[in-house]
Protein backbone atom coordinates (compact mmCIF):
# COMPACT_ATOMS: atom_id res chain seq x y z
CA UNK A 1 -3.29 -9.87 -22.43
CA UNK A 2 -4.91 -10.15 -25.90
CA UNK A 3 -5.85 -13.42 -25.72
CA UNK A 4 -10.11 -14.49 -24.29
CA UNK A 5 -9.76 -14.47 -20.51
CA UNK A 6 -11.05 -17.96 -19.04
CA UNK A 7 -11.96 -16.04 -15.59
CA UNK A 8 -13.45 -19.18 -13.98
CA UNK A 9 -9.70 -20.51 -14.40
CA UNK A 10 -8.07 -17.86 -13.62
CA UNK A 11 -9.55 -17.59 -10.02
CA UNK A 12 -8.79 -20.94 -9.49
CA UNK A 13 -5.41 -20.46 -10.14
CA UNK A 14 -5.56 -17.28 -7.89
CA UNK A 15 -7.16 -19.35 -5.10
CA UNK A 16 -5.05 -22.14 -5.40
CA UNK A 17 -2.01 -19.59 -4.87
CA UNK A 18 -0.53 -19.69 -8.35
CA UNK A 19 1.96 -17.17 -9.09
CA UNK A 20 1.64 -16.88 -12.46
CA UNK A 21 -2.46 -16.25 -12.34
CA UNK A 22 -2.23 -13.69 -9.59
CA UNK A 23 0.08 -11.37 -11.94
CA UNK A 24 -2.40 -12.34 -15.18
CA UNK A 25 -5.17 -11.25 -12.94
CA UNK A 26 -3.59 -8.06 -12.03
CA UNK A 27 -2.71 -7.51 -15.74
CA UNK A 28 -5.92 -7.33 -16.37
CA UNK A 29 -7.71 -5.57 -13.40
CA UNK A 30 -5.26 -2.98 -14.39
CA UNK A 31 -6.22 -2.81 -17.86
CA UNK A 32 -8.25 0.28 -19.33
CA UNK A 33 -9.79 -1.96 -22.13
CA UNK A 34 -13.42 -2.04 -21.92
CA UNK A 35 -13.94 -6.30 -22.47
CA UNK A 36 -10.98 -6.60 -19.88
CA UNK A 37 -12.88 -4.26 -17.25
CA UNK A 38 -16.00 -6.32 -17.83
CA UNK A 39 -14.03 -9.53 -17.32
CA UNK A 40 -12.13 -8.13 -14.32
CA UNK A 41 -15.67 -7.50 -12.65
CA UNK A 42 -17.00 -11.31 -12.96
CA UNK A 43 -12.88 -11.99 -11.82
CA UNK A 44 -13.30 -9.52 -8.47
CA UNK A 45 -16.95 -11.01 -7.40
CA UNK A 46 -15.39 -14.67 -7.52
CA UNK A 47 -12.37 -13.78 -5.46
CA UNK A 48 -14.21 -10.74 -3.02
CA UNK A 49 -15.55 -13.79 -0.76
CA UNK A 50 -12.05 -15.16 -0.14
CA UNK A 51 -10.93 -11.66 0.25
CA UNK A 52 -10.28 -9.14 3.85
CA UNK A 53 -8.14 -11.19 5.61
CA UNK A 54 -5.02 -9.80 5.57
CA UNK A 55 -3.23 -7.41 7.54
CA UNK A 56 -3.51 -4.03 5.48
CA UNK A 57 -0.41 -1.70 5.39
CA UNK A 58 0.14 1.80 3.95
CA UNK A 59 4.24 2.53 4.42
CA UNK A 60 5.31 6.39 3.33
CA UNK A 61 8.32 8.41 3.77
CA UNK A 62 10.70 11.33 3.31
CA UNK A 63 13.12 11.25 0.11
CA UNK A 64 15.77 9.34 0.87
CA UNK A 65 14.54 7.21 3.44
CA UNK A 66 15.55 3.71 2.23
CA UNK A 67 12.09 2.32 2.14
CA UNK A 68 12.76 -0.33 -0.36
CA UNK A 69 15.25 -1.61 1.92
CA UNK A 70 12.93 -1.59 4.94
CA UNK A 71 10.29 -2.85 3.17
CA UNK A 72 12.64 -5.81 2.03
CA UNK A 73 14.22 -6.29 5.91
CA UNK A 74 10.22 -6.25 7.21
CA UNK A 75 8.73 -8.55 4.49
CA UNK A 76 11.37 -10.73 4.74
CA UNK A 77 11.24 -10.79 8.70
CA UNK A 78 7.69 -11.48 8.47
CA UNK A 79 7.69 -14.47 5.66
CA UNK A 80 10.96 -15.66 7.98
CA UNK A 81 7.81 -16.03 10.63
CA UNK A 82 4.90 -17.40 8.28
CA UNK A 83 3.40 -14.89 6.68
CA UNK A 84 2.60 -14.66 3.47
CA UNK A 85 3.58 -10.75 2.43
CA UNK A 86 2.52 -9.35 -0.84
CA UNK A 87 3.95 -5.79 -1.69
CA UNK A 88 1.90 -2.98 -3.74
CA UNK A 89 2.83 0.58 -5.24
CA UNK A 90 1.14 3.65 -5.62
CA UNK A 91 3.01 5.64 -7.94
CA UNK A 92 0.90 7.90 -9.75
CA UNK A 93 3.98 8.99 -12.09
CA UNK A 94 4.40 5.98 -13.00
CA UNK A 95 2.58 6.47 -16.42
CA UNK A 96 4.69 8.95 -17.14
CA UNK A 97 8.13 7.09 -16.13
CA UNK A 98 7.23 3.95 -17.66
CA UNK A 99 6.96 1.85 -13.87
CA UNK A 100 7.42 2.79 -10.73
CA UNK A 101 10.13 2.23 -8.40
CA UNK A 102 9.65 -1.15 -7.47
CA UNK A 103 9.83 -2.11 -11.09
CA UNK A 104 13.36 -2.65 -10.33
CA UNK A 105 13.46 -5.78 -8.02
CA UNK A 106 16.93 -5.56 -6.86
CA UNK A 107 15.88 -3.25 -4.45
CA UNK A 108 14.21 -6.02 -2.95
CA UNK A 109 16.69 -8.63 -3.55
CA UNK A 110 15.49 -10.99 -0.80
CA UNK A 111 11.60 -10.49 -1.16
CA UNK A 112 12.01 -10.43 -4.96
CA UNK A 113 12.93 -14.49 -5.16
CA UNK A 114 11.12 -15.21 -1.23
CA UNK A 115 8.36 -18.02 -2.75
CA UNK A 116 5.96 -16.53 0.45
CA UNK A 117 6.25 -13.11 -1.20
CA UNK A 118 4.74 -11.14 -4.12
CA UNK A 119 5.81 -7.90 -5.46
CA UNK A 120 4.26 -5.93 -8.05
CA UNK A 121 5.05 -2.24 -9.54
CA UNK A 122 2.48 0.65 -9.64
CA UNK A 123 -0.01 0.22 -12.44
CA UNK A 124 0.73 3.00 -15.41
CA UNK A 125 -3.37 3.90 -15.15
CA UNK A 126 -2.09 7.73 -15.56
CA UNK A 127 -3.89 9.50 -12.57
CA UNK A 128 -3.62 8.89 -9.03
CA UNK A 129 -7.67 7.80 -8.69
CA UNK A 130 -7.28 5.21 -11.69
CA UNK A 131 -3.74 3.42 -9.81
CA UNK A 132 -5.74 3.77 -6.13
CA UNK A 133 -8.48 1.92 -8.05
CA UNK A 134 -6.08 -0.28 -9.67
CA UNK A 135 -4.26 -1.02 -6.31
CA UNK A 136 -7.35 -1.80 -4.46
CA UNK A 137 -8.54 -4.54 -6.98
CA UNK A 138 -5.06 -5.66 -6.91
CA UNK A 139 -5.21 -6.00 -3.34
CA UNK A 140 -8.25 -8.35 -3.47
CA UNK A 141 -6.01 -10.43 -5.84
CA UNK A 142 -3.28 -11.24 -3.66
CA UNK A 143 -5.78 -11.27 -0.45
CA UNK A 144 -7.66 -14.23 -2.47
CA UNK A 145 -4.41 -16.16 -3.17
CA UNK A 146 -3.35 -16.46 0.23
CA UNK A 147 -1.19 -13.36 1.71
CA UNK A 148 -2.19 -12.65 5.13
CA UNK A 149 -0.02 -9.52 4.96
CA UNK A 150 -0.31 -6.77 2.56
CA UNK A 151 2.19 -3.73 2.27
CA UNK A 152 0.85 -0.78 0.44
CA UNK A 153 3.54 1.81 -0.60
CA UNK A 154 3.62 5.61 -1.75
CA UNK A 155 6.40 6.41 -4.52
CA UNK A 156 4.50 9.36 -5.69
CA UNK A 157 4.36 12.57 -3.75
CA UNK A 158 0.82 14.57 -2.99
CA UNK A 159 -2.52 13.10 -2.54
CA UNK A 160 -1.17 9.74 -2.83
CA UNK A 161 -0.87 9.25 0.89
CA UNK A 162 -3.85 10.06 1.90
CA UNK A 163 -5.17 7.91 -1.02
CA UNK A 164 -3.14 4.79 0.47
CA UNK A 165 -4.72 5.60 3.93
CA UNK A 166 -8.00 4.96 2.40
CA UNK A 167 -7.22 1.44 1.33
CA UNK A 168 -5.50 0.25 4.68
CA UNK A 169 -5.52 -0.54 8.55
CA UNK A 170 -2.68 0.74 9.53
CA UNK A 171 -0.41 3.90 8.16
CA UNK A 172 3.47 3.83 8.57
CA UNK A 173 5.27 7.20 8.01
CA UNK A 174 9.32 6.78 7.45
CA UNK A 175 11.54 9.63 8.37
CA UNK A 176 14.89 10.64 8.81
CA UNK A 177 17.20 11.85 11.61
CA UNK A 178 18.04 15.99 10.34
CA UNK A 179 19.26 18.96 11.11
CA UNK A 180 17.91 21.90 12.86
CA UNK A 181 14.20 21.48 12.53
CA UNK A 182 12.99 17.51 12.77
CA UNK A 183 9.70 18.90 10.91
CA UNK A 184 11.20 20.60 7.97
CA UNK A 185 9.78 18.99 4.97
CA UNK A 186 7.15 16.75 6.51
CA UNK A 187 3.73 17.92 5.83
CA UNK A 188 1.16 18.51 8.28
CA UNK A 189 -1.61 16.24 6.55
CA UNK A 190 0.67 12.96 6.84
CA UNK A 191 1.54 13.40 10.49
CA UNK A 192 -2.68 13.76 10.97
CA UNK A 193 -2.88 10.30 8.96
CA UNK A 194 0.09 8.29 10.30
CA UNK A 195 -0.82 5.63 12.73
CA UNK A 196 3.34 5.05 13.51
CA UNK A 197 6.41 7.05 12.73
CA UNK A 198 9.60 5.38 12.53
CA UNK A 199 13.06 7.14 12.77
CA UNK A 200 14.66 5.51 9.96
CA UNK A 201 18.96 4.71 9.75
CA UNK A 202 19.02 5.15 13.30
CA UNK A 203 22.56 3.02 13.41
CA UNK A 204 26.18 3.36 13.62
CA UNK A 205 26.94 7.32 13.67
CA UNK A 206 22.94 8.48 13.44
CA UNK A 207 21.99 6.51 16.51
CA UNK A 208 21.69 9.69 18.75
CA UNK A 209 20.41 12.01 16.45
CA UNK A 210 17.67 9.38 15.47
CA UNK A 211 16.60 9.05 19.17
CA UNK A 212 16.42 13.03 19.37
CA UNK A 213 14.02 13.18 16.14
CA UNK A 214 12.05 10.24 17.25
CA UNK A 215 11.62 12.64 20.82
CA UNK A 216 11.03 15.84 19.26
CA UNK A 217 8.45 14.46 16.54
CA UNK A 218 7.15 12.43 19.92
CA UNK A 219 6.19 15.89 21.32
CA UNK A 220 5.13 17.36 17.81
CA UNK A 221 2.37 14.70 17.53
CA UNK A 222 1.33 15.47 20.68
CA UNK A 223 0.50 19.64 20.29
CA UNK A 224 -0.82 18.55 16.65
CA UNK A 225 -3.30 15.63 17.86
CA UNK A 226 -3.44 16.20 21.45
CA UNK A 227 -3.85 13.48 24.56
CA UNK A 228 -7.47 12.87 23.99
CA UNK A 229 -7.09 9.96 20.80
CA UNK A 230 -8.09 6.37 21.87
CA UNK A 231 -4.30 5.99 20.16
CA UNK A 232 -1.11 7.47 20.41
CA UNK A 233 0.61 7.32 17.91
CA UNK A 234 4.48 5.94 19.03
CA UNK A 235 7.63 7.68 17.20
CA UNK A 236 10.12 4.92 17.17
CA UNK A 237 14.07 3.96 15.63
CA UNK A 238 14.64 1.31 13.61
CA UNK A 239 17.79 0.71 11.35
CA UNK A 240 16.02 -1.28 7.84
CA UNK A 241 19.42 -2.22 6.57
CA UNK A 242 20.49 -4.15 9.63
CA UNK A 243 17.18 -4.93 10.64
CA UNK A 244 16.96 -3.36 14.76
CA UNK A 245 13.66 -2.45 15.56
CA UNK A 246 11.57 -3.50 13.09
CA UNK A 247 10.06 -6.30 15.32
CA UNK A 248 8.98 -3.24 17.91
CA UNK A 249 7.74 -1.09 14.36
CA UNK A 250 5.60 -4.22 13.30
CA UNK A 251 4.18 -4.97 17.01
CA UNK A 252 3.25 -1.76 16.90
CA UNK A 253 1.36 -1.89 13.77
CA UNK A 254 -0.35 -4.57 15.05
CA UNK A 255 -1.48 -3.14 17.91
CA UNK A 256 -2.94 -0.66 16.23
CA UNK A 257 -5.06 -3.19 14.45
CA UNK A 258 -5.87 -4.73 17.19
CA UNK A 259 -6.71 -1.84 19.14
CA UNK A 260 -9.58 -0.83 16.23
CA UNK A 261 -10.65 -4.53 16.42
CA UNK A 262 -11.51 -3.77 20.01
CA UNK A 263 -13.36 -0.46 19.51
CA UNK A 264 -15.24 -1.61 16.71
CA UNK A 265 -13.32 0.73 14.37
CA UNK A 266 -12.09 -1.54 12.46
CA UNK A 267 -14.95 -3.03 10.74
CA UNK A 268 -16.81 0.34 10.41
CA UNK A 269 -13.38 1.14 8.25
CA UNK A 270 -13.43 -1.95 6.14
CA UNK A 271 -17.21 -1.22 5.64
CA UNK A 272 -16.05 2.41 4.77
CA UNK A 273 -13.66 1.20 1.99
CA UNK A 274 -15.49 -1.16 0.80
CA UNK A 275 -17.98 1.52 -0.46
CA UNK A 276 -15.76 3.95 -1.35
CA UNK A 277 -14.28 1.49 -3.41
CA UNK A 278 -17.35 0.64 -4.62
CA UNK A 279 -18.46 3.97 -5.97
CA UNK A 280 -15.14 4.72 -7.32
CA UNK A 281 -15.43 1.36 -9.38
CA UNK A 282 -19.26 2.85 -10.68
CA UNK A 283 -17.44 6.66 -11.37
CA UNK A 284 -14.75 4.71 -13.55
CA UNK A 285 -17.50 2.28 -15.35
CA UNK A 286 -19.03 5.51 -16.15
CA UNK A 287 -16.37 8.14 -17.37
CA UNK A 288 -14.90 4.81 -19.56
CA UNK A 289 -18.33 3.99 -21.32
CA UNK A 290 -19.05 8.02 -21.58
CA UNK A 291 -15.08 8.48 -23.29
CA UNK A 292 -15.86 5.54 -25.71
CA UNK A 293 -19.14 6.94 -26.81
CA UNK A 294 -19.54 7.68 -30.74
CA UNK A 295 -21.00 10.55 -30.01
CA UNK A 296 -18.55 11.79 -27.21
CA UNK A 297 -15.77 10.76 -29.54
CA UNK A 298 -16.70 12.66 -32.43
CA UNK A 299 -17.04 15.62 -30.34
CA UNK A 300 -13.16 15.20 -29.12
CA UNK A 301 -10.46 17.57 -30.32
């Protein structure tokens, strides 16, 4: 994006739900350049007030899960039922890899070419705070152009679930029917974050032993969280390649939405992101403008 940014037309062509302005206007709240962070500012306050609609969704999951093919069988169950579903990465490896996994659409064969859906790969900001910050602005983007439903997803491994679980409503945690222990390889932190498990593949031959994680994880989450949460958090099955039980994974989802709608959790969370977000856009204003300093420069190795 090297040519002058006409933001004022650029947000109407976000608002107005045109494809090609959303991805120019994540181009450049992506970019690192100092006159595109400037512009992407004066972008972001003219889209914030059509922004916070949508349904917010963090989906994570063991290696091997197949959650580009549930994501495709739940996006395109949900645009089958009028939503508009827009699907975002956090892949802080992705700098180093040269795009993340979704940069290969076929994955997502039907969401890839669905006209009510929008895919776009992890930004390549190199560190998992710059992508989070990336993602977030991105997320205002396609909020602003219309999609009622936003799917965030981890490709990276570490912080960047937690990170995710910052930036949405609702946390979905993927996992697989195994072996011996159901909780080998499945760290403690995201079983503290996710708001639903799902027992992933749990058709033809792995039916049973899907049912018999989803019951042992059941009775995991409830020594590691105990009985006392306003929400318990449901360990289901679903098969994403055939599509059985996804409907019962999403009406979950959005129960747990609703159910912080009706404490009043929810908007205290929005309000929570909103100034993380905030101060994490200041920190990043600051470290870019202290980098780019003469004086800092000359100083540099």
């Amino acid at each position: 994006m090297s040519r002058a940014v006409d933001v004022g037309a650029l947000a109407a062509g976000v608002l107005a739900g045109d494809r090609r302005s959303v991805a120019r206007s994540i181009t450049l709240v992506e970019s690192r350049r100092a006159d595109h962070r400037e512009q992407a500012q004066e972008l972001l306050v003219e889209l914030l007030p059509h922004a916070g609609g949508a349904q917010r969704v963090g989906i994570s999951g063991v290696p091997g899960v197949g959650k580009s093919t549930f994501i495709d069988s739940l996006g395109s169950t949900l645009t089958a039922a009028g939503r508009r579903v827009a699907v975002l990465a956090v892949d802080p490896s992705s700098a180093r890899s040269g795009g993340s996994i979704l940069g290969d659409k076929t994955r997502m064969a039907r969401l890839s070419v669905d006209p009510n859906a929008f895919i776009r790969p992890s930004p390549t900001a190199g560190t998992l705070g710059g992508v989070a910050q990336a993602t977030r602005e991105s997320m205002v983007v396609v909020e602003a152009a219309g999609h009622d439903v936003v799917l965030v997803e981890t490709v990276g491994v570490g912080q960047s679930e937690i990170a995710v679980a910052d930036m949405v409503d609702s946390f979905l945690f993927l996992t697989l029917a195994r072996t011996g222990d159901q909780l080998q390889g499945i760290k403690r932190g995201i079983l503290e974050i996710a708001d639903v498990i799902a027992v992933n593949k749990a058709d033809g031959p792995g039916a049973d032993d899907a049912r018999r994680a989803a019951r042992e994880l059941a009775g995991a989450i409830r020594m590691l969280r105990g009985a006392g949460e306003d929400w318990q958090v449901p360990v289901l099955t679903c098969a994403g390649l055939s599509g059985d039980g996804l409907d019962e994974v999403w009406a979950q989802l959005t129960a747990h939405t609703d159910r912080l709608r009706a404490s009043g959790a929810f908007t205290e969370r929005r309000r929570a992101q909103q100034v993380r977000w905030t101060w994490g856009m200041v920190r990043d204003g600051l470290d870019h403008r202290l980098r780019e300093h003469p004086g800092v420069r000359s100083l540099a190795p």
